[in-house]
Protein backbone atom coordinates (compact mmCIF):
# COMPACT_ATOMS: atom_id res chain seq x y z
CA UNK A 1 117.51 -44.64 68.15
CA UNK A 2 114.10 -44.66 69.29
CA UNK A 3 111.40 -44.90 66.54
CA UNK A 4 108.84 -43.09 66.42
CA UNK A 5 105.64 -43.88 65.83
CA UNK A 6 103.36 -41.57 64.31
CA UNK A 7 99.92 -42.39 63.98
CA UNK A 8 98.50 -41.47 60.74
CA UNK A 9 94.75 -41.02 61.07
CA UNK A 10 92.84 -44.09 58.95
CA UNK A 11 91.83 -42.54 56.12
CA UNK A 12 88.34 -41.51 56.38
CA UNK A 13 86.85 -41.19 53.33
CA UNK A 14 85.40 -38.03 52.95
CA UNK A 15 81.54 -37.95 52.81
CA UNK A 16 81.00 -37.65 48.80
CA UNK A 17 78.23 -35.18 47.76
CA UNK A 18 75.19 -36.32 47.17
CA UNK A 19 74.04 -35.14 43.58
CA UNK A 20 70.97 -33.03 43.96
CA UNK A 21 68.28 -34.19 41.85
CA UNK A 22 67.56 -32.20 39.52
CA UNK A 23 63.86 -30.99 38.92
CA UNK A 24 63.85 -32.58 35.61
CA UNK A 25 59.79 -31.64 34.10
CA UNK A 26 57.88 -34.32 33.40
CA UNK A 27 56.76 -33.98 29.70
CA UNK A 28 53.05 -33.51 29.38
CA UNK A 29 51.43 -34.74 26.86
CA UNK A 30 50.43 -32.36 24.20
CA UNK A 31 46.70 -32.93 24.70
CA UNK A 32 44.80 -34.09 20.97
CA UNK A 33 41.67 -32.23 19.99
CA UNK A 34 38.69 -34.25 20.34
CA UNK A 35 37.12 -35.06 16.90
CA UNK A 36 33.95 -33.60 16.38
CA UNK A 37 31.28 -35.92 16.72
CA UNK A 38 30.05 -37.34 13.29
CA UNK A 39 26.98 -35.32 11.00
CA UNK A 40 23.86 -36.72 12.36
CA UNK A 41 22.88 -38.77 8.90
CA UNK A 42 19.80 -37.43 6.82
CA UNK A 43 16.21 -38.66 7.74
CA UNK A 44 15.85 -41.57 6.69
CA UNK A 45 12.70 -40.82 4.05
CA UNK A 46 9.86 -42.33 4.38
CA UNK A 47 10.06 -46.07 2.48
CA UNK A 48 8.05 -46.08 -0.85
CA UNK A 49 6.08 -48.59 -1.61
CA UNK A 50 6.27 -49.86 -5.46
CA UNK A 51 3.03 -51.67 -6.44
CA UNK A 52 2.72 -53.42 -9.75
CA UNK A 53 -0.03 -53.78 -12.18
CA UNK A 54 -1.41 -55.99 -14.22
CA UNK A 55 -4.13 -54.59 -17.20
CA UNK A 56 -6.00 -51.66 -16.59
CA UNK A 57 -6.17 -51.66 -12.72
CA UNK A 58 -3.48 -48.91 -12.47
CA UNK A 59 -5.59 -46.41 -14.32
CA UNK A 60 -8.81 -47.55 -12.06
CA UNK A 61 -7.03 -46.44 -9.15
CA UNK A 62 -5.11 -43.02 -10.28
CA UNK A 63 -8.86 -42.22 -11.62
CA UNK A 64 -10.01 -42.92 -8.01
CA UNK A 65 -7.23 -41.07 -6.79
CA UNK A 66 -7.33 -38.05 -9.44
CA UNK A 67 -11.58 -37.52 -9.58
CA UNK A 68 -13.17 -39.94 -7.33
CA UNK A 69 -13.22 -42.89 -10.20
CA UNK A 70 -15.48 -40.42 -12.10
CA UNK A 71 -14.31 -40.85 -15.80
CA UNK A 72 -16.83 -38.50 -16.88
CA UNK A 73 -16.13 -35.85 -14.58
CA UNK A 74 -16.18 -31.86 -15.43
CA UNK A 75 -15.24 -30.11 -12.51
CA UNK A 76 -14.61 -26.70 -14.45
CA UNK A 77 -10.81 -26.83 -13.07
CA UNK A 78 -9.15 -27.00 -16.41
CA UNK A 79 -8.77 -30.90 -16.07
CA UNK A 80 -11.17 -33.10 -17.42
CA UNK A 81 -11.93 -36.75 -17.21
CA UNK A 82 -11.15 -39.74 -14.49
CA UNK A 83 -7.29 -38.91 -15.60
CA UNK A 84 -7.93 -34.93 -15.50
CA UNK A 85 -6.21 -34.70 -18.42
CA UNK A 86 -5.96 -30.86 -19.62
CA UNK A 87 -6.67 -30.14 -22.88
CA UNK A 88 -3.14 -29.54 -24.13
CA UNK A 89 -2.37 -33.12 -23.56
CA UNK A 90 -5.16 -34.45 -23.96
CA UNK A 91 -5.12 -33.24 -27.77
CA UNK A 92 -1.48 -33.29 -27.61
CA UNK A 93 -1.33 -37.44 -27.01
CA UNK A 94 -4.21 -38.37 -29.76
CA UNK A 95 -7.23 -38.13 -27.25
CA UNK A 96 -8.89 -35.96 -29.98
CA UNK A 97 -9.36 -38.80 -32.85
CA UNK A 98 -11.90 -39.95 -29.49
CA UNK A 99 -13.60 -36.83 -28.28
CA UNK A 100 -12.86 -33.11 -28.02
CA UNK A 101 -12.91 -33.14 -24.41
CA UNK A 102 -11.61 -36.17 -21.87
CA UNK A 103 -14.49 -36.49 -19.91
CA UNK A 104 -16.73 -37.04 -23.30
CA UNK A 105 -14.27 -39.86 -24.22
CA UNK A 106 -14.63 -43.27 -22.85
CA UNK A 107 -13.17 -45.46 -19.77
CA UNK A 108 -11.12 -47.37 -22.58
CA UNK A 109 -10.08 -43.94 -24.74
CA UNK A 110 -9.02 -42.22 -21.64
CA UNK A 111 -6.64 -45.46 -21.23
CA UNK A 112 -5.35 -45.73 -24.54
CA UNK A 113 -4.57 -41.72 -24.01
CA UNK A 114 -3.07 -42.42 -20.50
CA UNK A 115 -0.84 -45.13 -21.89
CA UNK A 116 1.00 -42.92 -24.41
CA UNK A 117 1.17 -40.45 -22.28
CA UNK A 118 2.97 -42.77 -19.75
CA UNK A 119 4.84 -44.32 -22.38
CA UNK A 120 6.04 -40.23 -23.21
CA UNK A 121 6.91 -39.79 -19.62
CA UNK A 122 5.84 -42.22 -16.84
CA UNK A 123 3.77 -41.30 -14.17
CA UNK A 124 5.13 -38.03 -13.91
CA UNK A 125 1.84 -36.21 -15.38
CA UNK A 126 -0.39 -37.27 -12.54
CA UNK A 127 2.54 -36.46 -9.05
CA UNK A 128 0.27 -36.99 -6.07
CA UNK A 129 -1.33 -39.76 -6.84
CA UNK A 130 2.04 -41.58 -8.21
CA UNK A 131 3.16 -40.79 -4.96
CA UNK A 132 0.49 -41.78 -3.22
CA UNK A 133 -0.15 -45.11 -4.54
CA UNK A 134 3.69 -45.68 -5.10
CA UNK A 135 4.15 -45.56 -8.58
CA UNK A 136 7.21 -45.25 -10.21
């Protein structure tokens, strides 16, 4: 008997697939909102300038301020005196034990008046000027 042979074809592999790649999305980021820029800050206001006084100097310079330094001055305005005190206070903080009218009183009376009228409630009668000359 006679063999055959048979010839079996090597096995070939067979060409595996290839996987497709897949069009997978690349995740964009979700963009964050931009902060609003910050509230401009508030003017800065002007500095104020706090002078202090020794004796009566204070009151010579809100009577410069208030009537020129004029302590006997009557302008008809309702305010009377270097201080331009109206009546109402004037009576009202003992300026009539001096005079019935501040600009009849003295320098010194017009002071003593002043003081208890700061005393009551600081600068605050006389506004412009305390600004002005940086009073508290």
């Amino acid at each position: 008997m006679q063999a055959t042979l048979r010839v079996v074809p090597s096995a070939v592999p067979s060409p595996v697939p290839r996987p497709v790649p897949s069009r997978v999305p690349t995740p964009v980021p979700t963009p964050v909102p931009t902060p609003p820029p910050p509230a401009p800050a508030p003017p800065a206001s002007a500095p104020q300038r706090v002078v202090t006084y020794d004796g009566d100097s204070v009151w010579d310079d809100l009577a410069r301020c208030e009537s020129g330094g004029n302590w006997a001055i009557n302008t008809g305005n309702g305010y009377y005196g270097g201080l331009q005190f109206s009546v109402p206070t004037w009576e009202g903080y003992g300026g009539a034990e001096f005079a019935a009218y501040p600009h009849e009183a003295s320098r010194e009376e017009q002071i003593t008046v002043a003081e208890r009228l700061r005393a009551a409630r600081g600068y605050g009668p006389w506004p412009a000027c305390r600004l002005k000359l940086g009073l508290p």
